[in-house]
C-alpha atoms as a PDB file:
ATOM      1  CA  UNK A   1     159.679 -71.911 -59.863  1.00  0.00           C
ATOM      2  CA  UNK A   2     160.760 -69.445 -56.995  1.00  0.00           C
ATOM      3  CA  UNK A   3     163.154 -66.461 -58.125  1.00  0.00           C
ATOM      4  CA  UNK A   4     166.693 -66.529 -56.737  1.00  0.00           C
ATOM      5  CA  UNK A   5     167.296 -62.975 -55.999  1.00  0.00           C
ATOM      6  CA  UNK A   6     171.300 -61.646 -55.878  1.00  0.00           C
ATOM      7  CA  UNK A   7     172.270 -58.478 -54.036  1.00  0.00           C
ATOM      8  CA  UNK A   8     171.472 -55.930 -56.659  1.00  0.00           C
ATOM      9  CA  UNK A   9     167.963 -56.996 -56.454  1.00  0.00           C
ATOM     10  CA  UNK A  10     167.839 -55.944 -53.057  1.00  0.00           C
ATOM     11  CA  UNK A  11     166.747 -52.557 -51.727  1.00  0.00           C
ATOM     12  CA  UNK A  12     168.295 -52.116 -48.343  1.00  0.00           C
ATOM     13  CA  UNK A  13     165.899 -49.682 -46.178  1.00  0.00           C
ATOM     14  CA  UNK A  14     167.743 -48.711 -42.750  1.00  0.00           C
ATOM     15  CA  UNK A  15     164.772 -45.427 -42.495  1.00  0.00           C
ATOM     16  CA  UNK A  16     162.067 -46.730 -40.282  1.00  0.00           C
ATOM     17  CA  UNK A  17     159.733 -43.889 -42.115  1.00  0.00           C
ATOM     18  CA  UNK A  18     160.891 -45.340 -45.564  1.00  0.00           C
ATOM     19  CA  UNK A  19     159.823 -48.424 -44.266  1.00  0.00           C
ATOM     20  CA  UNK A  20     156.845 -47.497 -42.832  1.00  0.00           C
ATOM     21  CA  UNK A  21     155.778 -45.549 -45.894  1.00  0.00           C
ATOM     22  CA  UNK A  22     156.682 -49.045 -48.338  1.00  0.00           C
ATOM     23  CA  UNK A  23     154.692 -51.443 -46.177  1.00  0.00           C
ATOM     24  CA  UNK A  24     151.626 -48.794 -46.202  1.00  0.00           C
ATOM     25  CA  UNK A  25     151.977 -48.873 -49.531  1.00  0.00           C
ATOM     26  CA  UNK A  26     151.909 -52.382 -50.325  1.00  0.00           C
ATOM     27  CA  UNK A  27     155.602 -53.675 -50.339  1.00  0.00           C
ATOM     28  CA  UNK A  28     156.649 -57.239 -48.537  1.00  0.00           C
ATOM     29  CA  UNK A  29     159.531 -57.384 -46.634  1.00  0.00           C
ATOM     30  CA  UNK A  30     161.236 -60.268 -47.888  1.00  0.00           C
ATOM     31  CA  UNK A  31     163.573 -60.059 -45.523  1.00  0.00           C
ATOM     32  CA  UNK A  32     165.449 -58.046 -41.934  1.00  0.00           C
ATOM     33  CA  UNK A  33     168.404 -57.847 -40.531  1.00  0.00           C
ATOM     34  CA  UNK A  34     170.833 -55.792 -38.086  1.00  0.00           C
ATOM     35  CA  UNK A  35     174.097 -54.053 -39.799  1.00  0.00           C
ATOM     36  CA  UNK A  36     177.418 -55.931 -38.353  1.00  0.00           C
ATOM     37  CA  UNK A  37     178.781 -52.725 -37.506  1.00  0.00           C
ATOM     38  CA  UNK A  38     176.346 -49.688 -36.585  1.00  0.00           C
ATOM     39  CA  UNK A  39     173.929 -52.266 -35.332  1.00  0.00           C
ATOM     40  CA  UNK A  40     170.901 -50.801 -37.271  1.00  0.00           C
ATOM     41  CA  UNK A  41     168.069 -52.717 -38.402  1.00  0.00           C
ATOM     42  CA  UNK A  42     167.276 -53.032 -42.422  1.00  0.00           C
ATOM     43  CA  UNK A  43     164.366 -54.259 -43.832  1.00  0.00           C
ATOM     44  CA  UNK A  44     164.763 -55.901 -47.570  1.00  0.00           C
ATOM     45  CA  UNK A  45     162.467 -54.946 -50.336  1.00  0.00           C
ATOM     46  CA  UNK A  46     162.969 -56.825 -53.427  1.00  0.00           C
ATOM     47  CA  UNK A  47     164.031 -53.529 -56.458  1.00  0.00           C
ATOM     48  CA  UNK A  48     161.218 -52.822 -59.228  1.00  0.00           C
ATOM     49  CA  UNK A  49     160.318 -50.063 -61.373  1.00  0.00           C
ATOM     50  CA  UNK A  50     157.372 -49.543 -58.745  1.00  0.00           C
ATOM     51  CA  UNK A  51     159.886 -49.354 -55.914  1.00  0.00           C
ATOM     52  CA  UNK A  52     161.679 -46.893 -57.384  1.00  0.00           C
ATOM     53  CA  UNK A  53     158.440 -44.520 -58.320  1.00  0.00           C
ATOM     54  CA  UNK A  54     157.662 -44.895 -54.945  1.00  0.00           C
ATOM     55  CA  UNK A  55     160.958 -44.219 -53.665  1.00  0.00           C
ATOM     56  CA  UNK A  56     160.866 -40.812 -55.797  1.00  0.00           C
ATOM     57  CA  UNK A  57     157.786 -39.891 -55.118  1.00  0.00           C
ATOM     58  CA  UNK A  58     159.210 -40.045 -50.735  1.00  0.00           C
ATOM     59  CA  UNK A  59     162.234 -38.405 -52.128  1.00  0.00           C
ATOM     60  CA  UNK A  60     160.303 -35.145 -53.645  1.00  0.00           C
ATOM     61  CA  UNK A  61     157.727 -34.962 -50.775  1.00  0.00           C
ATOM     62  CA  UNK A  62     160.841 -34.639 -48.334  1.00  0.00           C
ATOM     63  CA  UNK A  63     162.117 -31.514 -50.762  1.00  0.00           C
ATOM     64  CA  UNK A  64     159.155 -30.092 -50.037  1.00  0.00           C
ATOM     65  CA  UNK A  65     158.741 -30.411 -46.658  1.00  0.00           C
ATOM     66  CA  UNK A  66     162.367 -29.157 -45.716  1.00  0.00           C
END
């Protein structure tokens, strides 16, 4: 049985090197889109525990670059 996923499942990525660095890394986009407003693309990634390590780990590596 397929998961229905709601909006807080959802990680919205509008960072093309976020979402570069996710799909190198082994996340699927489950989904795109372009924001109503600013007209930016997003790329969906569904949330996990991994995502979030991972998102962390991009986080502290741009501390230490800056």
């Amino acid at each position: 049985m397929e998961k229905t996923l709601v909006k807080n499942d959802i990680f919205y990525c509008y960072s093309p090197n976020v979402q570069k660095y996710l799909v190198a890394n082994g996340f699927s986009v489950i989904d795109c889109g372009v924001h109503k407003v600013t007209k930016r693309v997003f790329l969906c990634f569904e949330k996990s525990k991994k995502l979030d390590q991972y998102l962390l780990i991009w986080k502290n590596r741009r501390k230490l670059v800056s």
